[in-house]
Protein backbone atom coordinates (compact mmCIF):
# COMPACT_ATOMS: atom_id res chain seq x y z
CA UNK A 1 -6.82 34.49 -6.87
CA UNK A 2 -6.91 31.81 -4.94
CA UNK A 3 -3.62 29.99 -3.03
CA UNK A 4 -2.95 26.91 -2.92
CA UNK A 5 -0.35 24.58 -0.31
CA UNK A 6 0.80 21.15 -0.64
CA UNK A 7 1.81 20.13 3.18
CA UNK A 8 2.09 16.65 4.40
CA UNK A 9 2.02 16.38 8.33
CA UNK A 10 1.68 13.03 10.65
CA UNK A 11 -1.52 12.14 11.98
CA UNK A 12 -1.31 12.82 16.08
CA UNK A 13 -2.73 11.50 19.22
CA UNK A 14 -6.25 11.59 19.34
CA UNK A 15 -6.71 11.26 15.84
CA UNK A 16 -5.49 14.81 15.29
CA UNK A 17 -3.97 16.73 12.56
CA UNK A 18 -1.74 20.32 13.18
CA UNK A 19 -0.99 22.60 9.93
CA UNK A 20 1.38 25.47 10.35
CA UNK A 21 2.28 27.53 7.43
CA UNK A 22 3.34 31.59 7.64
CA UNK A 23 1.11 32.32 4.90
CA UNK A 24 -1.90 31.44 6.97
CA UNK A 25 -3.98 34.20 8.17
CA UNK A 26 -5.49 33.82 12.04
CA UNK A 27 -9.10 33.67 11.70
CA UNK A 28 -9.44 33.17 7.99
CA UNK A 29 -11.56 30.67 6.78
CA UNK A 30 -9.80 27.93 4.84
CA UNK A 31 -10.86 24.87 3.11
CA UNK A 32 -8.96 21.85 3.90
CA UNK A 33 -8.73 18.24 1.94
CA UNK A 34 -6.87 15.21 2.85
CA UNK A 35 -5.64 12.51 1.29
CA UNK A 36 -5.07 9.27 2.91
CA UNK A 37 -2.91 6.75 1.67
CA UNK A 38 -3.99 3.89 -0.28
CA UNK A 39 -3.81 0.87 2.01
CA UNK A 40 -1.71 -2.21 0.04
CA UNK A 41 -3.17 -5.26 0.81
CA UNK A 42 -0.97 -8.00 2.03
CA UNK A 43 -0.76 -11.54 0.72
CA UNK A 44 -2.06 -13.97 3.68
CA UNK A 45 0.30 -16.99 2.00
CA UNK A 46 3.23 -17.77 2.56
CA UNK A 47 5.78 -20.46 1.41
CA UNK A 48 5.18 -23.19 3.26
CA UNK A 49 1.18 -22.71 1.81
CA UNK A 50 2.87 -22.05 -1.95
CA UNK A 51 4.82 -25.53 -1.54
CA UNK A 52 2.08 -27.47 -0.39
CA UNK A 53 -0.59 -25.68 -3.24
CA UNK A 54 2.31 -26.87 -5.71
CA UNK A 55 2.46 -30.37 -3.80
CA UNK A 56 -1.31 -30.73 -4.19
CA UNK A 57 -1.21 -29.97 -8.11
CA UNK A 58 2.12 -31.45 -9.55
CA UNK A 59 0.40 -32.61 -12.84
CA UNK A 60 -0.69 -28.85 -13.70
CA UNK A 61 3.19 -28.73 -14.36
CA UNK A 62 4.97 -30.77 -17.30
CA UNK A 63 8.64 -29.58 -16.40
CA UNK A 64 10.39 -27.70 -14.23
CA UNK A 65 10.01 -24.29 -16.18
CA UNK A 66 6.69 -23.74 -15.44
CA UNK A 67 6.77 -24.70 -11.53
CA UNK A 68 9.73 -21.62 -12.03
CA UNK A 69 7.05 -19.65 -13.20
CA UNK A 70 5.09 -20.33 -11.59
CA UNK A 71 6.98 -19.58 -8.06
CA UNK A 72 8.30 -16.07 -9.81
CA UNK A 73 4.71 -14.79 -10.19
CA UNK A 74 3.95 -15.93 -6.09
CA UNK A 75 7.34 -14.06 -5.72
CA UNK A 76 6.49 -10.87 -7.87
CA UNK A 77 2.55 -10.93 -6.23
CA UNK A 78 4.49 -10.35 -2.55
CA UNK A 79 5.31 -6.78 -4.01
């Protein structure tokens, strides 16, 4: 039957990973499979880019609701 561990370590110097676990035999052969992280992407604008975007297209907006909403889904894609 087959084992399985769930370890999570830090990536060292040189690009290097260490696993240490008791219930690792010395010279066993072991499979191995990592998962890396799933990289976020960051927004590249910021305000001062939002205020002139909003500047540059006042007449998409007919009142001051939907320049709100506008500036809450900027706000909520920063997340």
């Amino acid at each position: 039957m087959n084992s399985t561990l769930h370890l999570k370590t830090k990536v060292l110097e040189g690009n290097k990973i260490e696993i240490k676990d008791a219930n690792l035999v010395v010279g066993e052969t072991v499979e191995i499979f990592v998962v890396l992280p799933e990289k976020q992407e960051k927004s590249t604008s910021n305000i001062l880019e939002t205020i002139e975007t909003i500047r540059n297209h006042r007449s998409c907006f007919k009142t001051n609701e939907e320049i709100d909403q506008y500036l809450g889904q900027e706000r909520d894609s920063w997340n």
